[in-house]
Protein backbone atom coordinates (compact mmCIF):
# COMPACT_ATOMS: atom_id res chain seq x y z
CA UNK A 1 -17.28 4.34 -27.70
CA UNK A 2 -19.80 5.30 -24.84
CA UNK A 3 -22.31 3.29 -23.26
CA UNK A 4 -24.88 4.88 -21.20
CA UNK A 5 -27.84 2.54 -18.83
CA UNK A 6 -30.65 4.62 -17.55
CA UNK A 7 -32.13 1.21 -16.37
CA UNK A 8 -30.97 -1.10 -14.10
CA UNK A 9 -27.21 -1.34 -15.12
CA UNK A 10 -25.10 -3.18 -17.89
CA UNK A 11 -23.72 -6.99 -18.48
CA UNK A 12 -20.88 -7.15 -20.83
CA UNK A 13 -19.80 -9.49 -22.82
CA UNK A 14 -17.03 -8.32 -24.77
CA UNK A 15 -16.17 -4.76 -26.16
CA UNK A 16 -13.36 -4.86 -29.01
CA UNK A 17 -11.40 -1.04 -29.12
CA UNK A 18 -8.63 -1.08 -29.64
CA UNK A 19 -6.36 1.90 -29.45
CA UNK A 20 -10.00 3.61 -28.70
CA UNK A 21 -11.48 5.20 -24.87
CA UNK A 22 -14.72 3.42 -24.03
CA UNK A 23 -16.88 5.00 -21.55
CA UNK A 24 -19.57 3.12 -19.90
CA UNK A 25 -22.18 4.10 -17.28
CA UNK A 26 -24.89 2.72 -15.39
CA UNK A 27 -26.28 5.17 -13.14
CA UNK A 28 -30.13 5.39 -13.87
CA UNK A 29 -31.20 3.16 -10.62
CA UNK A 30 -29.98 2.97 -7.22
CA UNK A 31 -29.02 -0.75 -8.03
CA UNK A 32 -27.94 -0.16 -11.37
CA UNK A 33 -24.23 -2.22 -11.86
CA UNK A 34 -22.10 -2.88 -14.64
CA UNK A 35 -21.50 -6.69 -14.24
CA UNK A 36 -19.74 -9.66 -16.19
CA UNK A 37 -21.79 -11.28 -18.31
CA UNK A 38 -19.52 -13.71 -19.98
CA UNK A 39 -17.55 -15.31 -16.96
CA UNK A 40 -13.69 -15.31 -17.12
CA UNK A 41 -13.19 -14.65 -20.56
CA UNK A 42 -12.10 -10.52 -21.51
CA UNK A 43 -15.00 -8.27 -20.84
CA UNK A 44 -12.98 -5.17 -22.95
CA UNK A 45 -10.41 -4.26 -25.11
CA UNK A 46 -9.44 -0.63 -25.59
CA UNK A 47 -6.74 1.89 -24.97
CA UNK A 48 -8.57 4.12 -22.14
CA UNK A 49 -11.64 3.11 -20.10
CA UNK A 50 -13.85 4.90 -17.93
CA UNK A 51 -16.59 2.96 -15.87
CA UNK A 52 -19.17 4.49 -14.11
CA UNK A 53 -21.91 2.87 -11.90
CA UNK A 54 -24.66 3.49 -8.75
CA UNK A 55 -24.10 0.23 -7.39
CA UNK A 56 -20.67 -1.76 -8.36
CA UNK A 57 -18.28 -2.10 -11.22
CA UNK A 58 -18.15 -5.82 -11.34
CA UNK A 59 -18.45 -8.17 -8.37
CA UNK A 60 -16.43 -9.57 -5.61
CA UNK A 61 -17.58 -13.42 -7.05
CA UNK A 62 -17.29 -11.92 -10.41
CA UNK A 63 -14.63 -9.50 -11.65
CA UNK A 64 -14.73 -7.44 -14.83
CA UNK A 65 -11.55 -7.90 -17.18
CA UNK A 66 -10.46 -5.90 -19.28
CA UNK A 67 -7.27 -5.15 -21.20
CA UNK A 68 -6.74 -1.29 -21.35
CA UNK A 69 -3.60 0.64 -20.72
CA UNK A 70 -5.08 3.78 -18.53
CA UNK A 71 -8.33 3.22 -16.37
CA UNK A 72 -10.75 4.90 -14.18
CA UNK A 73 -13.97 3.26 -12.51
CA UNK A 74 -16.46 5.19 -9.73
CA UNK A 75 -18.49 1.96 -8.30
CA UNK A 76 -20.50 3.52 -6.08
CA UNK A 77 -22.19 1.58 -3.25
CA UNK A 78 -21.29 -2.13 -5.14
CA UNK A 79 -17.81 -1.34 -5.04
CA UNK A 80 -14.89 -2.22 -8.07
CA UNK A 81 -13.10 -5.99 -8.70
CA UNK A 82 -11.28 -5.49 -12.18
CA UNK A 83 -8.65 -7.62 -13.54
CA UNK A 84 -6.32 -6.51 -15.95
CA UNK A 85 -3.96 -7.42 -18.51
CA UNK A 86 -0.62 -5.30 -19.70
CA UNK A 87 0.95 -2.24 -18.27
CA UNK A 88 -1.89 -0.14 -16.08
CA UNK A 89 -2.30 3.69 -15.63
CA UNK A 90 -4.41 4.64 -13.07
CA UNK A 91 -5.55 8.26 -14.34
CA UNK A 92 -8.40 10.42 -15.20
CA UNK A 93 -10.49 8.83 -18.20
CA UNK A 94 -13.75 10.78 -20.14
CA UNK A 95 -14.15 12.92 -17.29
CA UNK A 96 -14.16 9.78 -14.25
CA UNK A 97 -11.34 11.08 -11.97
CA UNK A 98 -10.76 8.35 -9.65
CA UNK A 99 -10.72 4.85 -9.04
CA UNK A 100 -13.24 4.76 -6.27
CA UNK A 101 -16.19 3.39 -4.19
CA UNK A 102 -18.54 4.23 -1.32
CA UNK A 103 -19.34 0.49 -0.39
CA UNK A 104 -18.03 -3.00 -1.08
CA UNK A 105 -14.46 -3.00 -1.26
CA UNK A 106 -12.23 -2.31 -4.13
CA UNK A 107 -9.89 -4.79 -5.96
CA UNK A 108 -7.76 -4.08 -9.23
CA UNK A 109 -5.03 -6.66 -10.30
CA UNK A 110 -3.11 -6.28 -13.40
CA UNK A 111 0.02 -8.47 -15.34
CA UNK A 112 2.35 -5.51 -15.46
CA UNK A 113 3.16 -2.33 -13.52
CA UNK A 114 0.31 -0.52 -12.19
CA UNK A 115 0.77 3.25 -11.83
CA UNK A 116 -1.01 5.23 -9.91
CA UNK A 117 -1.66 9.28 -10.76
CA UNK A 118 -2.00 11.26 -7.16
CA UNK A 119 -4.65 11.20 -5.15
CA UNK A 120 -6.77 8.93 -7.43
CA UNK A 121 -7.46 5.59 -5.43
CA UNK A 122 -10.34 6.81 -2.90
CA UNK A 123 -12.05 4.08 -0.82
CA UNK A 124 -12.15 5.43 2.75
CA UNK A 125 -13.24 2.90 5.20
CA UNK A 126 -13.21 0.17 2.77
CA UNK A 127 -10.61 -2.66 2.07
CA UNK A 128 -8.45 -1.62 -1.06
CA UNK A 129 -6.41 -4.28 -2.38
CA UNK A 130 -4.02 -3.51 -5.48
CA UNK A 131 -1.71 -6.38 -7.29
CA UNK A 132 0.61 -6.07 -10.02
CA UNK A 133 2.03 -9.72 -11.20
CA UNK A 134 5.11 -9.47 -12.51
CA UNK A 135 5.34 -5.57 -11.90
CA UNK A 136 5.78 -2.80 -9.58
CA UNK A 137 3.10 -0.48 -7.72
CA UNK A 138 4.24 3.32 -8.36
CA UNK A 139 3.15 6.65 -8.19
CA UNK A 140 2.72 8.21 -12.11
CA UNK A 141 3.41 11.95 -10.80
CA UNK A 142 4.74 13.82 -7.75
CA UNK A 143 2.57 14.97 -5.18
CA UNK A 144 1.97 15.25 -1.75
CA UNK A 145 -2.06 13.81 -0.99
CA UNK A 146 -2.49 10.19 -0.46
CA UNK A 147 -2.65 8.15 -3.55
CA UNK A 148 -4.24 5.50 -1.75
CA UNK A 149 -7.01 5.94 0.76
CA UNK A 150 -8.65 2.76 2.44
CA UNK A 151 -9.38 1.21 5.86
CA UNK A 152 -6.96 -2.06 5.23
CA UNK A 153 -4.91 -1.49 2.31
CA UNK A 154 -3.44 -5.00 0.76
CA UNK A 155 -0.83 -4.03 -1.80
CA UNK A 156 1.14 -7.17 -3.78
CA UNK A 157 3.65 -7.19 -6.02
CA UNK A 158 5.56 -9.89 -8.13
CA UNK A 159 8.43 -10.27 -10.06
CA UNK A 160 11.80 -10.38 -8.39
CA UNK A 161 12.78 -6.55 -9.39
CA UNK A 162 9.20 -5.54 -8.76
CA UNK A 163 8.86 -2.71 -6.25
CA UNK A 164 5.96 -0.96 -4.25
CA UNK A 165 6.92 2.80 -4.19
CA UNK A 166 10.98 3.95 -5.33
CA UNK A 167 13.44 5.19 -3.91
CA UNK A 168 12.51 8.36 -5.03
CA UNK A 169 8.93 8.37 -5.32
CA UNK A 170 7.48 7.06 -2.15
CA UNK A 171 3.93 5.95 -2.61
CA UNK A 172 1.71 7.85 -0.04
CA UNK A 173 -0.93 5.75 1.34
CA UNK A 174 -3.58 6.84 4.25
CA UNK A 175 -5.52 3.91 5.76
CA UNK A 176 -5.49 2.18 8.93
CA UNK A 177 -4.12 -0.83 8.54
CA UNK A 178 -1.28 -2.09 6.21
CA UNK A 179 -0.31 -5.37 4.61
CA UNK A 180 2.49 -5.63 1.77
CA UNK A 181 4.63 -7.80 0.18
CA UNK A 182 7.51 -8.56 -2.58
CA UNK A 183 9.55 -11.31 -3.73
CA UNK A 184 12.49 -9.35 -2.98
CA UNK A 185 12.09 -5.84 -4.65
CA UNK A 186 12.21 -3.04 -1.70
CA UNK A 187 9.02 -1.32 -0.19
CA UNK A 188 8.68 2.63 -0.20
CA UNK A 189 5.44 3.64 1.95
CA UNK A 190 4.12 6.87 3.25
CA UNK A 191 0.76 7.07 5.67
CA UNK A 192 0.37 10.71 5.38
CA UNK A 193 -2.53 10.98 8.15
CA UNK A 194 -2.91 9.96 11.94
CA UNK A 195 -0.81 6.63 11.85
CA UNK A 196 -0.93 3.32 10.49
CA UNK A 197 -1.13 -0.44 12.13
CA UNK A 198 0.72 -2.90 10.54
CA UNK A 199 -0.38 -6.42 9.97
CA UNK A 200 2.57 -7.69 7.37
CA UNK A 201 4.52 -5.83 5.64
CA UNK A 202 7.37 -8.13 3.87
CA UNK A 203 10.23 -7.69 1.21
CA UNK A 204 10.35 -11.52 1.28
CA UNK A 205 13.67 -11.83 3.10
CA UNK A 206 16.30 -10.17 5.44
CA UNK A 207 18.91 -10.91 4.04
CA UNK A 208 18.20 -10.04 0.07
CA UNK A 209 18.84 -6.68 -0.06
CA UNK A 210 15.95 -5.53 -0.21
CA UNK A 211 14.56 -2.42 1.74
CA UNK A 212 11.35 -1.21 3.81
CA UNK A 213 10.90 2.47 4.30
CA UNK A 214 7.81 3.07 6.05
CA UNK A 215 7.40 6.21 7.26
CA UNK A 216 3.83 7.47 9.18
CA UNK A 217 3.17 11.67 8.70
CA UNK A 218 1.66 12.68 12.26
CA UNK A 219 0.77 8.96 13.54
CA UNK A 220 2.48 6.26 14.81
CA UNK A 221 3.58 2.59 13.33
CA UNK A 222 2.10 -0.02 15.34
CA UNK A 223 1.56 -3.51 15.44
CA UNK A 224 -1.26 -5.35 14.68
CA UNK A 225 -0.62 -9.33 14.19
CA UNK A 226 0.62 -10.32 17.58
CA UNK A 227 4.03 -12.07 18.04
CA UNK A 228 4.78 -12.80 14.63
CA UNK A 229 6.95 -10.62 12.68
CA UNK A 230 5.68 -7.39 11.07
CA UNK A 231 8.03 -5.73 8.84
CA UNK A 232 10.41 -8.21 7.01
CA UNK A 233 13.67 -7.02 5.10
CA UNK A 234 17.17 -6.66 5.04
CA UNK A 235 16.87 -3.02 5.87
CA UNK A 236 14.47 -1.53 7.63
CA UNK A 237 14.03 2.49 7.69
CA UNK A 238 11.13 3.90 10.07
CA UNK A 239 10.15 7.10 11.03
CA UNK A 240 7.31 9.13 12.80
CA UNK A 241 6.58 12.42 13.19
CA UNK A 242 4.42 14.26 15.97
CA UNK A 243 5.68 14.62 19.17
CA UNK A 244 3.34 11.63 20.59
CA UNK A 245 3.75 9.58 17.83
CA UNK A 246 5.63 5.90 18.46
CA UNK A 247 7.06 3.23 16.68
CA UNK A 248 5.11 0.27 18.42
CA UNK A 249 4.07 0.34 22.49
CA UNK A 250 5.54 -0.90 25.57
CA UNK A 251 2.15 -3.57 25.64
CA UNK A 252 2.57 -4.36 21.97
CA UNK A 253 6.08 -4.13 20.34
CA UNK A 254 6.57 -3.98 16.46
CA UNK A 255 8.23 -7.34 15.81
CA UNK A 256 10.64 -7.01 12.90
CA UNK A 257 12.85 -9.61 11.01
CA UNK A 258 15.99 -7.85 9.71
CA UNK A 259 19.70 -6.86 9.31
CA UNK A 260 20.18 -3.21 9.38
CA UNK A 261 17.94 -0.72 11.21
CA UNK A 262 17.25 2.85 11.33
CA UNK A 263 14.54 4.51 13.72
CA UNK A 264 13.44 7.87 14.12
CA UNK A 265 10.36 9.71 16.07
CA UNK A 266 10.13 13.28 17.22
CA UNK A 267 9.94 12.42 20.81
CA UNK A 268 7.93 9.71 20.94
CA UNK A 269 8.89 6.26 22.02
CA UNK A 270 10.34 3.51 20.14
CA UNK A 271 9.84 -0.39 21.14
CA UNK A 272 10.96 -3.33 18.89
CA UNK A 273 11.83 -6.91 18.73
CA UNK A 274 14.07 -8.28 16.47
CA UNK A 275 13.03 -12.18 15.46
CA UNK A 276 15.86 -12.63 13.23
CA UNK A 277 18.69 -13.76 15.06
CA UNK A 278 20.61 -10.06 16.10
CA UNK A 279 20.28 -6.46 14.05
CA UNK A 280 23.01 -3.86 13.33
CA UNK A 281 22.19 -0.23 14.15
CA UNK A 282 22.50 2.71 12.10
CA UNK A 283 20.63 5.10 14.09
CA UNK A 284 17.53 5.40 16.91
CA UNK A 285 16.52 8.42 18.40
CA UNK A 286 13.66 10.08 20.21
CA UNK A 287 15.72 13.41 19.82
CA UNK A 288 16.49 12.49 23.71
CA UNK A 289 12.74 14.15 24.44
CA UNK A 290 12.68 13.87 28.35
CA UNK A 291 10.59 10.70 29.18
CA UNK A 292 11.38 8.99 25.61
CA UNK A 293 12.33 5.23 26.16
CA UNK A 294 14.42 2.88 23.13
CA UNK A 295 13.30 -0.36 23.81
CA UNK A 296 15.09 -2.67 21.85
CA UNK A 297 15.05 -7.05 22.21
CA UNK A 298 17.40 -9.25 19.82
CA UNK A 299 15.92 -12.52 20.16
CA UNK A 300 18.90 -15.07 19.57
CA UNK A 301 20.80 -12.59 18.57
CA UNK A 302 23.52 -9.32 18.91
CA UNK A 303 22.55 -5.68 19.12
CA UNK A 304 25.09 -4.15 16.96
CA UNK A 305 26.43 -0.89 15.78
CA UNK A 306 27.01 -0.24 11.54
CA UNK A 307 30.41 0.62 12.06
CA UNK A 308 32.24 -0.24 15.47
CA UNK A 309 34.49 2.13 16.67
CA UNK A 310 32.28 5.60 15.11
CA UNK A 311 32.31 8.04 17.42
CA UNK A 312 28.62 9.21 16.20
CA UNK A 313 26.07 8.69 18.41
CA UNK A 314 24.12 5.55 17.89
CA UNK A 315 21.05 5.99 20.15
CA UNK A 316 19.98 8.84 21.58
CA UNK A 317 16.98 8.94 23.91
CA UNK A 318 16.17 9.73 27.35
CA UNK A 319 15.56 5.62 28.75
CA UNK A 320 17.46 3.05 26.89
CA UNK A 321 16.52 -0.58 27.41
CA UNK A 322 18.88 -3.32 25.37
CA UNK A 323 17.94 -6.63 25.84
């Protein structure tokens, strides 16, 4: 089914297609939207849907909802606020390509896992938030570019064995500031460009076995919420790369609540503060870069090492400061 507005945009009400691809578009004005039109109640059923429009796919007061298993919606200047229902596939649809906008902000929830082909969520400087209730946020296929590109990038995830990223498939992100968060399930990041500030980023426990791997691709990690705790989980695995790149700064720390910790830059610095009563060290290094400082604070708490008595080199830097 296709639906094409060369006025000014479409109101829906409800589309029934199932097992069909619907294709809607509202491009004919520079205000032209495709809006709700019958408040919370489903707005489309279908099996693939494509959603084109100048000036928004639904509304920040309003979302769209729909019930399709693989989407993609260009919003233009109005932005996109969809809520789904079932299992989602973010991929291309009738020719749309992305899940995108050049204004508003973008907001997708959906009851299920919500998978995410490469390169395909596009909002630069805009806030992109993504939820999955009772279901992880994954990557559908390998690849390198960011999957998700924002300004602040909100990503939220339910279900106790409900993941962001895998083990094996880290989800690549680029934005410039992060907030994430579990109910236990472990967190698998990637900023690919020029660093990434972190306001909360939680596995919903430190002691739960749960894991954070952040890692930041020629940029630093740094904090962004003050004194309270930015990275929360039992493990925590971070690492930079670029020589000048840092994981937090003397001035501003990167508070952390967990049990086991791992820490790697290519010569920059490293300063943390552990709130959670004492952390256990795999490894920290700087590569011992001349001028490199570990700064490390247990607050009510030991600094510890994995496996006492290893001969393997713990921390290696040029300044260490244990406190």
């Amino acid at each position: 089914s296709t639906a094409t507005s060369t006025v000014d945009g479409i109101r829906l009400a409800d589309i029934q297609a199932a097992g069909q691809t619907v294709v809607i578009s509202a491009t004919g004005t520079a205000t032209a939207a495709i809006t709700d039109n019958n408040d919370g109640d489903r707005n489309i059923l279908a099996s693939d849907l494509a959603m084109t429009a100048t000036a928004g796919v639904g509304t920040a007061a309003n979302a769209l909802e729909t019930e399709v298993s693989n989407l993609a919606a260009e919003g233009g200047t109005g932005g996109v606020t969809i809520d789904n229902t079932g299992d989602l596939n973010l991929q291309t649809v009738g020719g749309v390509t992305t899940l995108s906008a050049t204004g508003g902000a973008i907001a997708l929830s959906t009851t299920g896992n919500l998978s995410i082909s490469d390169a395909f969520v596009r909002g630069a400087g805009l806030e992109v938030s993504l939820t999955a209730t009772d279901g992880s946020i994954v990557e559908i296929n390998t690849g390198a570019a960011a999957d998700i590109v924002g300004d602040t990038i909100n990503l939220v995830v339910t279900g106790v064995a409900s993941t962001i990223g895998t083990g094996g498939e880290t989800l690549e992100i680029d934005g410039a500031l992060l907030n994430a968060s579990t109910e236990s399930g472990s967190i698998w990041l990637e900023d690919t460009a020029g660093g990434i500030s972190v306001g909360l980023v939680d596995a919903a426990g430190a002691s739960n076995g749960s894991v954070i791997e952040l890692t930041a691709t020629g940029g630093s990690i740094l904090d962004s919420s003050g004194v309270d705790a930015d990275l929360i989980a039992e493990s925590l695995l971070l690492t930079v790369t670029g020589v000048a790149s840092t994981i937090g700064t003397g001035l501003e720390p990167l508070e952390i609540a967990g049990v086991n910790l791992s820490a790697f830059t290519s010569g920059g610095s490293i300063y943390l503060v552990d709130l959670d009563g004492g952390i256990i060290i795999d490894e920290l290094t700087t590569l011992g870069v001349d001028g490199s400082t570990i700064n490390l604070t247990a607050l009510g708490g030991s600094i510890l090492e994995t496996e006492p008595g290893d001969p393997d080199i713990d921390i290696w830097t040029h300044l260490v400061e244990l406190t």
